[in-house]
Protein backbone atom coordinates (compact mmCIF):
# COMPACT_ATOMS: atom_id res chain seq x y z
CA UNK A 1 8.89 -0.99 -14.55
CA UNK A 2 10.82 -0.27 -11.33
CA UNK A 3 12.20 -2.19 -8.15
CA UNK A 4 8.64 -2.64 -6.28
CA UNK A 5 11.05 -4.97 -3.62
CA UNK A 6 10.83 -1.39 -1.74
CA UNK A 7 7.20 -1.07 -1.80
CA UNK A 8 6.16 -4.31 0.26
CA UNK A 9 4.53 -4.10 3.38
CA UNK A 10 2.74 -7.38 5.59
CA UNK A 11 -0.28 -6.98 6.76
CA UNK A 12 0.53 -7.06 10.46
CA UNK A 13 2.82 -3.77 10.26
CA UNK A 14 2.54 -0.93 11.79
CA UNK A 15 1.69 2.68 10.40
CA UNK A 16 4.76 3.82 10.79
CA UNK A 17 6.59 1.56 9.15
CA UNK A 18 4.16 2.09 6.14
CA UNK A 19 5.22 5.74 6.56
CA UNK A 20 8.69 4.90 6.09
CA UNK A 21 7.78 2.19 3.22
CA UNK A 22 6.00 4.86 1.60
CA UNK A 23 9.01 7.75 2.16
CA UNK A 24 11.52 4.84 0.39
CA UNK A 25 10.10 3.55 -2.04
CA UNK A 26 9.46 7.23 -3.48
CA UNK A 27 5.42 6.08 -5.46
CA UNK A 28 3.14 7.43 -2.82
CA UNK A 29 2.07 3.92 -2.18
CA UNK A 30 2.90 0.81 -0.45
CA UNK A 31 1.71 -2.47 -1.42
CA UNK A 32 0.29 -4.68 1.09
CA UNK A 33 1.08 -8.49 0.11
CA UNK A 34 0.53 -11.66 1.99
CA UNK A 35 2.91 -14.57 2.57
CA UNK A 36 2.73 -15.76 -1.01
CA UNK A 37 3.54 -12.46 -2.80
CA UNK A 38 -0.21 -11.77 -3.29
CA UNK A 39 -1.66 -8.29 -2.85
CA UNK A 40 -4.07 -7.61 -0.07
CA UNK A 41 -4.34 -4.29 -0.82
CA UNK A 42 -3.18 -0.72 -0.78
CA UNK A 43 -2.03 1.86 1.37
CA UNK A 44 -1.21 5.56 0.20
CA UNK A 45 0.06 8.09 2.37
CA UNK A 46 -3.58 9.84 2.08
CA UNK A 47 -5.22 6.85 3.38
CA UNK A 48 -2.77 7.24 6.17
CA UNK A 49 -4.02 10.98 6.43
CA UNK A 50 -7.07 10.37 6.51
CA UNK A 51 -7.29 7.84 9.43
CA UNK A 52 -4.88 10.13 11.60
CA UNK A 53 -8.07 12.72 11.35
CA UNK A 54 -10.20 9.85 12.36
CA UNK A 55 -7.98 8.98 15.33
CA UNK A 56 -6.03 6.04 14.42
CA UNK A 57 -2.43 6.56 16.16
CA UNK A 58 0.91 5.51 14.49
CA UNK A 59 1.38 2.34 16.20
CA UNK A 60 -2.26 1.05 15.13
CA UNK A 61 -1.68 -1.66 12.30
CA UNK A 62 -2.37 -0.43 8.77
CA UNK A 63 -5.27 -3.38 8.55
CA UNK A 64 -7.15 -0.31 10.05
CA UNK A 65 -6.30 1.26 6.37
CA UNK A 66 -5.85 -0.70 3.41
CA UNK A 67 -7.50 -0.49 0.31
CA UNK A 68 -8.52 -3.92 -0.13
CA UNK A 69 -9.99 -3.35 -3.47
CA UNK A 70 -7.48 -1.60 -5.51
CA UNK A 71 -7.53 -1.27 -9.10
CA UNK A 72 -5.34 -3.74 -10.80
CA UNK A 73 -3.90 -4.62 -14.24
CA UNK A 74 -1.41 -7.03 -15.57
CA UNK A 75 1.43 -6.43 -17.49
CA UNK A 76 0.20 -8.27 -20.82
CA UNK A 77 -2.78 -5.61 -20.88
CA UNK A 78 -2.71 -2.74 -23.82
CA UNK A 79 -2.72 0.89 -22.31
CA UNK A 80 -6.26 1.61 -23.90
CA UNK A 81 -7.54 -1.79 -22.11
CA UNK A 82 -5.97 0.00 -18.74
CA UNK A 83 -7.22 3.10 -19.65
């Protein structure tokens, strides 16, 4: 398990900052958590990609591009159950 302090983004930021979440936190993800520590959601730097070909600019909020259904599992789970 690693430091996923690094990784945390609120929902209201901007996709720039989840650029330089991403960059940091070295996973190719960011994850998007609410007030409480729960997780909204998802944001990879291809899901940023992708809405920079559909016009989204870097100032937009990532709201625009969350995952808001990730695939999740919990810690206490066996690898084949993940798998």
């Amino acid at each position: 398990m690693g430091n996923f302090e690094k990784l945390k983004l609120k929902i209201d930021s901007t996709i720039k900052t989840a650029l330089k979440v991403i960059e940091a936190g070295g996973k190719q993800i960011a994850l998007v958590l609410d007030e409480e520590n729960q997780l909204l959601g998802t944001l990879t730097d291809g899901d940023i990609r992708r809405g920079l070909l559909r016009g989204v600019v870097l100032e937009d909020s990532i709201e625009l591009l969350i995952n808001r259904t990730p695939t999740v599992c919990t810690i206490n789970q066996s690898k084949d159950e993940i798998l």
